[in-house]
PDB file of N, CA and C in Angstrom:
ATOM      1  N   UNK A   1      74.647  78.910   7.855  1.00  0.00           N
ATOM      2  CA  UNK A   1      74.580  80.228   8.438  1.00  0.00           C
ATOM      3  C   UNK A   1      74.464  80.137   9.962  1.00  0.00           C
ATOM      4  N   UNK A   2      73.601  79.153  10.260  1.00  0.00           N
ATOM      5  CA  UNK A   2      73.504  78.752  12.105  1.00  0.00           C
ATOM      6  C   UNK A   2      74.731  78.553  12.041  1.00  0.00           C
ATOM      7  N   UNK A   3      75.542  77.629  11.839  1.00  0.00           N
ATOM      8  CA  UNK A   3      76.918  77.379  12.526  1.00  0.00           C
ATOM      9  C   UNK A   3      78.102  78.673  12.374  1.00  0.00           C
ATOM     10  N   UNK A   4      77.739  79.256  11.487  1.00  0.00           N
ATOM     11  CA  UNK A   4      78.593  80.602  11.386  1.00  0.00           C
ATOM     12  C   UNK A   4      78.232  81.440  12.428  1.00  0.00           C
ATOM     13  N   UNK A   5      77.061  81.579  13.086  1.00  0.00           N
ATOM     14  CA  UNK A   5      76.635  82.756  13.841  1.00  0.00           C
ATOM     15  C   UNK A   5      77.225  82.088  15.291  1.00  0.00           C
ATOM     16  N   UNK A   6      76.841  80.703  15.658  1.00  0.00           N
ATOM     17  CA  UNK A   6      77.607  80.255  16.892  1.00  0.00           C
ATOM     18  C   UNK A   6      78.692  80.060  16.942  1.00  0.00           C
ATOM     19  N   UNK A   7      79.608  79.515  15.633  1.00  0.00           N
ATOM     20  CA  UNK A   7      81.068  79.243  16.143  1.00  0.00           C
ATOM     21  C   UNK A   7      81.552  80.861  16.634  1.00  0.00           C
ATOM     22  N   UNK A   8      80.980  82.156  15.583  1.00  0.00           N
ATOM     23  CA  UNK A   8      81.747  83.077  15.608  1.00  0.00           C
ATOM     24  C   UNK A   8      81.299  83.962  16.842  1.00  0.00           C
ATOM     25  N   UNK A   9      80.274  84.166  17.464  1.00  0.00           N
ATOM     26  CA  UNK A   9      79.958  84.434  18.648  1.00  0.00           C
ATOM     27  C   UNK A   9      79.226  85.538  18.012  1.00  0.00           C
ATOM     28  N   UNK A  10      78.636  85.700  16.700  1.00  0.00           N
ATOM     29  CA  UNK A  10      77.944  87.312  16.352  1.00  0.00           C
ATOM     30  C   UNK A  10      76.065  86.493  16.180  1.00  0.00           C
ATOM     31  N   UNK A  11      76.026  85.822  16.633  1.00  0.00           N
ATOM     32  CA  UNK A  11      74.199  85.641  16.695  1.00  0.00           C
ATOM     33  C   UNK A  11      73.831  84.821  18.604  1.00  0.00           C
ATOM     34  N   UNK A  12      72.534  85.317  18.667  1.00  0.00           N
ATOM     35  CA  UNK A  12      72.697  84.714  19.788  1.00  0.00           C
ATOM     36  C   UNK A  12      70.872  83.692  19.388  1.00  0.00           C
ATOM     37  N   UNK A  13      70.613  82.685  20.811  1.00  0.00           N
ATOM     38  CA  UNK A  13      69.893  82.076  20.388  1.00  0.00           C
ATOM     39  C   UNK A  13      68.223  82.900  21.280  1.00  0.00           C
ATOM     40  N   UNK A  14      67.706  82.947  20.653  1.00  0.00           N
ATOM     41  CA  UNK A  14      66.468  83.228  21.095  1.00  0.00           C
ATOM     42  C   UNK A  14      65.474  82.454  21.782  1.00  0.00           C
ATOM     43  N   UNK A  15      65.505  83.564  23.296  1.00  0.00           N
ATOM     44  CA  UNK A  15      64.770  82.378  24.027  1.00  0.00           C
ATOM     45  C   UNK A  15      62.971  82.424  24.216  1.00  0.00           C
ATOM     46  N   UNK A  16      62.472  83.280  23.245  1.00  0.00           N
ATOM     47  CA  UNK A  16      61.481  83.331  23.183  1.00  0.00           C
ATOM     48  C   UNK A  16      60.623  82.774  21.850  1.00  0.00           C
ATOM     49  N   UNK A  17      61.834  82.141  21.235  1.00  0.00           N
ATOM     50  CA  UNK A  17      61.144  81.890  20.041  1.00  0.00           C
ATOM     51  C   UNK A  17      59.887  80.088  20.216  1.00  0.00           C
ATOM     52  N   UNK A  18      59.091  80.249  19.468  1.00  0.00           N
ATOM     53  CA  UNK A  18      58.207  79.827  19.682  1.00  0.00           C
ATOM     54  C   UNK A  18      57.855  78.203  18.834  1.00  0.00           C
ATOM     55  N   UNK A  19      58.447  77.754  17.751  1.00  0.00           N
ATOM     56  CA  UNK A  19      58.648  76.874  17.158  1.00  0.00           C
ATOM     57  C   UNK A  19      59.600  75.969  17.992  1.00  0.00           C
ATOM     58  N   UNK A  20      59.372  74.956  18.532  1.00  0.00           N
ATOM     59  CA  UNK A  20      59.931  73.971  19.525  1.00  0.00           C
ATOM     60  C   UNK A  20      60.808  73.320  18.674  1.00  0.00           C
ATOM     61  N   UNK A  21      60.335  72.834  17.225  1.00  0.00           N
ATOM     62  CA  UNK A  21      61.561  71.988  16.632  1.00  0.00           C
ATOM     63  C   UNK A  21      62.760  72.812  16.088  1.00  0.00           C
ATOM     64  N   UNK A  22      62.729  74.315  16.127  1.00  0.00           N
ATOM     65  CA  UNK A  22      64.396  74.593  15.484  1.00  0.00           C
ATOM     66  C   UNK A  22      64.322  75.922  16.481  1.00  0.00           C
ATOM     67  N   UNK A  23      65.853  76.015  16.327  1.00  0.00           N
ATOM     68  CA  UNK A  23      65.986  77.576  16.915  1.00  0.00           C
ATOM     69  C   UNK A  23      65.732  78.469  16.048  1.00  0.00           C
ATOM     70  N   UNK A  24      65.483  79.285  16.540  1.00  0.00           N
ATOM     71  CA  UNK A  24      66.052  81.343  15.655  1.00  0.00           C
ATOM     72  C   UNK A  24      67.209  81.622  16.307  1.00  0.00           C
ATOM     73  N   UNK A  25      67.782  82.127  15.875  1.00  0.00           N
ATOM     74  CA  UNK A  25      69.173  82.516  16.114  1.00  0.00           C
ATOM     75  C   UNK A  25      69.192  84.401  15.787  1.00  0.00           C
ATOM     76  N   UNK A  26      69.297  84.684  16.502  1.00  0.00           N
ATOM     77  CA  UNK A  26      69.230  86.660  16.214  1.00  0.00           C
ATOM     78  C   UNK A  26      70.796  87.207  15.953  1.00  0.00           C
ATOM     79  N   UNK A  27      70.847  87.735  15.088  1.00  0.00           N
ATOM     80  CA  UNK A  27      72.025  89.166  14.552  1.00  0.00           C
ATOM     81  C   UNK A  27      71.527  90.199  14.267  1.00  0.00           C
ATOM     82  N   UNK A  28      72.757  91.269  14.142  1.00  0.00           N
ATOM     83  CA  UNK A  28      72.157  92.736  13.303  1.00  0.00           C
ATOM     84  C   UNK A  28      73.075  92.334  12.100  1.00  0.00           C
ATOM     85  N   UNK A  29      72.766  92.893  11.003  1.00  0.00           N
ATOM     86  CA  UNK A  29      73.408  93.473   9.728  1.00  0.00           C
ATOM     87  C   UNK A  29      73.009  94.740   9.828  1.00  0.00           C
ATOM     88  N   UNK A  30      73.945  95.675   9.485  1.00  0.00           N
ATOM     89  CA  UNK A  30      74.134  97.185   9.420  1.00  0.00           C
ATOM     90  C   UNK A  30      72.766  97.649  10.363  1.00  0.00           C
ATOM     91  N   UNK A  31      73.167  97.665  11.546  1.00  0.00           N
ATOM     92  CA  UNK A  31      72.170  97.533  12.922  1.00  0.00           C
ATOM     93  C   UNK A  31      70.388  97.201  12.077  1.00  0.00           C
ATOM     94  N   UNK A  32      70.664  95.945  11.285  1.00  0.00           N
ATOM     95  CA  UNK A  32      69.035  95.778  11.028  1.00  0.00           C
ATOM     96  C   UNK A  32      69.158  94.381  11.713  1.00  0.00           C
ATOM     97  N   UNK A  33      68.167  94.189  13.160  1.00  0.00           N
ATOM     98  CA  UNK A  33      67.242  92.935  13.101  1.00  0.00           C
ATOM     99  C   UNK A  33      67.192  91.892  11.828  1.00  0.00           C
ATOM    100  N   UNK A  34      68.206  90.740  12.688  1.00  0.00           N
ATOM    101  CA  UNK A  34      68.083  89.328  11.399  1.00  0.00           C
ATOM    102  C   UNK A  34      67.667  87.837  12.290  1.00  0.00           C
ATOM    103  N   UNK A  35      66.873  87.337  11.897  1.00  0.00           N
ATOM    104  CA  UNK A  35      66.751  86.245  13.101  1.00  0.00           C
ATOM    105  C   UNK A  35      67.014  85.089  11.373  1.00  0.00           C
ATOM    106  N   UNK A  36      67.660  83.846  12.036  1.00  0.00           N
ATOM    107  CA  UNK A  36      68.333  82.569  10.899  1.00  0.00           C
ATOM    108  C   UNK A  36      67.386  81.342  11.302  1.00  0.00           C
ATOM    109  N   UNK A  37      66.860  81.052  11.166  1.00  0.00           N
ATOM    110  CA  UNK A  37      66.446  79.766  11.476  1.00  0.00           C
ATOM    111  C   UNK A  37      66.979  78.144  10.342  1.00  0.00           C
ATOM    112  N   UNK A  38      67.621  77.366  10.660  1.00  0.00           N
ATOM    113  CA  UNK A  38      68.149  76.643  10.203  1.00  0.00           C
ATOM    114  C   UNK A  38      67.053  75.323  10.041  1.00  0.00           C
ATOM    115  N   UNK A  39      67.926  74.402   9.111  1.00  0.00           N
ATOM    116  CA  UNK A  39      67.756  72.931   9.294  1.00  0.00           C
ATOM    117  C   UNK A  39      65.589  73.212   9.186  1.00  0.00           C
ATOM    118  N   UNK A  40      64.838  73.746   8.227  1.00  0.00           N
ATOM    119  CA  UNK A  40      63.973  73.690   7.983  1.00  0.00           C
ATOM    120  C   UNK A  40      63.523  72.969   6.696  1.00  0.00           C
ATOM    121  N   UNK A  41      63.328  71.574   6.853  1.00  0.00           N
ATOM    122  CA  UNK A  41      63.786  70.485   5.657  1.00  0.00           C
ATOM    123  C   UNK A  41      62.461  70.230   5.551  1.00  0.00           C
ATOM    124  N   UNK A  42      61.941  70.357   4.316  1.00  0.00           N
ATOM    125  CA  UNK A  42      60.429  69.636   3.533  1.00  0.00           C
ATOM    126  C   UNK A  42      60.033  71.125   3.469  1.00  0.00           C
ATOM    127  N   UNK A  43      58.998  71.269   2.061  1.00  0.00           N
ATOM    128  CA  UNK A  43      58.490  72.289   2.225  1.00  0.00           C
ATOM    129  C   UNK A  43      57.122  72.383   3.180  1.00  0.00           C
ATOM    130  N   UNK A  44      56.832  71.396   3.739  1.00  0.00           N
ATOM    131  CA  UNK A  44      55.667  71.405   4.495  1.00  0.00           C
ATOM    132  C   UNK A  44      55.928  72.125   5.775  1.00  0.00           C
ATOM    133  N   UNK A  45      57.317  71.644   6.522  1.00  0.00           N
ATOM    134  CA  UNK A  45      57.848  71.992   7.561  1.00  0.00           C
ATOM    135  C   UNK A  45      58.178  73.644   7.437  1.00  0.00           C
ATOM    136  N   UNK A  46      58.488  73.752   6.485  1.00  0.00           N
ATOM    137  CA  UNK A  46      59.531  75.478   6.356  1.00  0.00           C
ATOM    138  C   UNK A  46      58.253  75.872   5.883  1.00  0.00           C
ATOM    139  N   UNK A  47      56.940  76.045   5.499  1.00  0.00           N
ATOM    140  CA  UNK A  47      55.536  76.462   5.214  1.00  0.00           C
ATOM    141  C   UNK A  47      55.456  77.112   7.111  1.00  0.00           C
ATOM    142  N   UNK A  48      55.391  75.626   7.851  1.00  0.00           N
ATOM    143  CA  UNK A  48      54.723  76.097   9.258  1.00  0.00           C
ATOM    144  C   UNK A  48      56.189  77.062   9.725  1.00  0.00           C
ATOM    145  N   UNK A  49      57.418  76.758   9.766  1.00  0.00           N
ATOM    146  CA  UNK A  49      58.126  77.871  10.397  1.00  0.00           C
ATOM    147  C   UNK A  49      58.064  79.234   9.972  1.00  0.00           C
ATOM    148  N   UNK A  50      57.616  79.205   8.263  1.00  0.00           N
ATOM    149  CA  UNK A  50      56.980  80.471   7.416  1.00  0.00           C
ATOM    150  C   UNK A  50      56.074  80.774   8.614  1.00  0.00           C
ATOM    151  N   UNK A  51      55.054  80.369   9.148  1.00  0.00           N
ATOM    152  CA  UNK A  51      54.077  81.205   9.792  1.00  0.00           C
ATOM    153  C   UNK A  51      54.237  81.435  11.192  1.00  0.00           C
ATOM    154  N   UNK A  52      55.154  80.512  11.567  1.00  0.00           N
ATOM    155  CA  UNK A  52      55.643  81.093  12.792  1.00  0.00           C
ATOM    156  C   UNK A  52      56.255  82.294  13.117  1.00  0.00           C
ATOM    157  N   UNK A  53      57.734  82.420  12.053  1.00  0.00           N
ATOM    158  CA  UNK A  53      57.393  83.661  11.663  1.00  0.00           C
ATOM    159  C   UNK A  53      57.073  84.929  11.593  1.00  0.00           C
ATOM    160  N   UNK A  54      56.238  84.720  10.739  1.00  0.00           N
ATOM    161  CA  UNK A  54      55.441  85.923  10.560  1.00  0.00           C
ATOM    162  C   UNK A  54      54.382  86.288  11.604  1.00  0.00           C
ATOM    163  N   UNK A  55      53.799  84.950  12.539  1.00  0.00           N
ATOM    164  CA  UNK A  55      52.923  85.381  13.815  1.00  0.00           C
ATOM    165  C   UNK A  55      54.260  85.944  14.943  1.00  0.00           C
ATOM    166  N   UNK A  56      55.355  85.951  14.513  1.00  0.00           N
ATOM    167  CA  UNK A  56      56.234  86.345  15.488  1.00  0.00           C
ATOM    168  C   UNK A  56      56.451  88.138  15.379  1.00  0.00           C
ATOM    169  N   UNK A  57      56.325  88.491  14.037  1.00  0.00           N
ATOM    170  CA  UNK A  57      56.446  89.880  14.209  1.00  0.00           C
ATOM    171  C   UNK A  57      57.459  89.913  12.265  1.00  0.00           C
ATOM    172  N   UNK A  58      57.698  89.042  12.031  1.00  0.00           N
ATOM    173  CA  UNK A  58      58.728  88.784  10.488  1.00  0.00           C
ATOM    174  C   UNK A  58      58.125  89.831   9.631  1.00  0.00           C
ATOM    175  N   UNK A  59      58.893  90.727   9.276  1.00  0.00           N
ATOM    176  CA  UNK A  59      58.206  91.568   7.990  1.00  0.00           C
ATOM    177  C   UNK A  59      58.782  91.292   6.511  1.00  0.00           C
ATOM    178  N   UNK A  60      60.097  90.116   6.801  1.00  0.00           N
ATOM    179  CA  UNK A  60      60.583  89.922   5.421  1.00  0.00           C
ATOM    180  C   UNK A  60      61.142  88.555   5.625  1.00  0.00           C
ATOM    181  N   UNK A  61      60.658  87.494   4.714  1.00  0.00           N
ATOM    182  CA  UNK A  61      61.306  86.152   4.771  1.00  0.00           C
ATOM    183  C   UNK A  61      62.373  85.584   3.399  1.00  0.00           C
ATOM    184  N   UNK A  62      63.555  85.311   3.803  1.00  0.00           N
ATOM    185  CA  UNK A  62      63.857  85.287   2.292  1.00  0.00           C
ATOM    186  C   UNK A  62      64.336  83.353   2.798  1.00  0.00           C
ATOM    187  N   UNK A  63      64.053  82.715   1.796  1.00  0.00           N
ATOM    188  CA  UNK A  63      64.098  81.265   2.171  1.00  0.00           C
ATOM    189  C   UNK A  63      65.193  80.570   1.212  1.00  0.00           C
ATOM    190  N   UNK A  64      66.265  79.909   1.855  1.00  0.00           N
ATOM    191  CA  UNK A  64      67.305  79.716   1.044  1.00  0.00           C
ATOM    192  C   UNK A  64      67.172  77.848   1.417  1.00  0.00           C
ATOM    193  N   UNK A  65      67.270  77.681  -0.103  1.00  0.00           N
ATOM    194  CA  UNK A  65      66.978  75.638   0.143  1.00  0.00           C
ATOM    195  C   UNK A  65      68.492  75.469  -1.251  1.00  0.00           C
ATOM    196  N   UNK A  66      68.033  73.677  -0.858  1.00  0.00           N
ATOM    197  CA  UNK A  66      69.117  73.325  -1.990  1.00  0.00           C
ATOM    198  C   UNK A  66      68.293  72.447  -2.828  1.00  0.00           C
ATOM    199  N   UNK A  67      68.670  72.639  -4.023  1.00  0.00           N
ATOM    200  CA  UNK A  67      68.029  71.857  -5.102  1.00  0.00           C
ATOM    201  C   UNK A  67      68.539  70.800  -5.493  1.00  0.00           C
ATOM    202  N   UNK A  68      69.643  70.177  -4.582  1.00  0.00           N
ATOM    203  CA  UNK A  68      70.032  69.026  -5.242  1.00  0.00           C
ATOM    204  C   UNK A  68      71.487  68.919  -6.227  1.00  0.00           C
ATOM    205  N   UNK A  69      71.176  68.167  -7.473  1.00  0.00           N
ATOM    206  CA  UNK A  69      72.343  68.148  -8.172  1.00  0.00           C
ATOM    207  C   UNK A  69      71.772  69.077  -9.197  1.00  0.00           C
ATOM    208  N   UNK A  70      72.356  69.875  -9.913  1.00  0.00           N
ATOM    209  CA  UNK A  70      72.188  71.025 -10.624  1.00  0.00           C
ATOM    210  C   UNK A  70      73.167  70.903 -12.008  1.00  0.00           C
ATOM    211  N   UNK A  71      73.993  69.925 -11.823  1.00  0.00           N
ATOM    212  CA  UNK A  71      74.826  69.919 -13.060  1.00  0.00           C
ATOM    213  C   UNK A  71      75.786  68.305 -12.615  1.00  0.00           C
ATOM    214  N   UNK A  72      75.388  67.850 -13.409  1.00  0.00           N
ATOM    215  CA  UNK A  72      76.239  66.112 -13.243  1.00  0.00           C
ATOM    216  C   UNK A  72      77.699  65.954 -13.324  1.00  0.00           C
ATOM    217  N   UNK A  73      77.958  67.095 -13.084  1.00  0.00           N
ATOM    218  CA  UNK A  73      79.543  67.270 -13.550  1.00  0.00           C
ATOM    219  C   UNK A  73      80.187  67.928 -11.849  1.00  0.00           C
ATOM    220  N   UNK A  74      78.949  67.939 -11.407  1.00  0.00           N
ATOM    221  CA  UNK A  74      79.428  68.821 -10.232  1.00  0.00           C
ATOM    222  C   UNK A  74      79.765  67.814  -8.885  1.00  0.00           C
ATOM    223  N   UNK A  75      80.222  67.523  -8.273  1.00  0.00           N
ATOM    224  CA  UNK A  75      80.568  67.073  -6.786  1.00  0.00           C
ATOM    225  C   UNK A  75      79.637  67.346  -5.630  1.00  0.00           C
ATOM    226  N   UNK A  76      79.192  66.242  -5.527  1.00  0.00           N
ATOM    227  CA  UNK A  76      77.722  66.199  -4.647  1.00  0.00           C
ATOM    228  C   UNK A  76      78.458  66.631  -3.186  1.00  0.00           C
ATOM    229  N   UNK A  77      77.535  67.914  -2.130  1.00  0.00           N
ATOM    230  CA  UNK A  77      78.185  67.860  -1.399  1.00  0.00           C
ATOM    231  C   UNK A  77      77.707  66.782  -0.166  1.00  0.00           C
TER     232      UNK A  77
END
């Protein structure tokens, strides 16, 4: 989703965001406030960007991970 918002020029990067190891990246969807934060690997790590966050002003977090291989038939990406 980060690389979609920079190649395409519709997110920009936030220079106030407060977590030093990743960016936020800001868009609107149907003029609603969306900030992306990428590349948040371990759940320990994406726990503390969870509270960054939410000390930032976040009223809704939806957290998208990968589980791996899901079916042995499938093509690892």
């Amino acid at each position: 989703m980060v690389h979609y918002l920079q190649q395409t020029g519709r997110g920009r990067r936030s220079e106030s965001w407060a977590c030093y190891h990743t960016d936020l990246w800001q868009t609107e969807v149907t003029s609603i406030p969306v900030g992306v934060v990428g590349n948040a690997v371990g759940a320990p790590f994406a726990v503390l960007v969870a509270k960054e966050l939410f000390a930032s002003g976040c009223a809704f977090l939806v957290s998208v991970t990968s589980a791996g291989q899901l079916d042995p038939v499938m093509t690892l990406p």
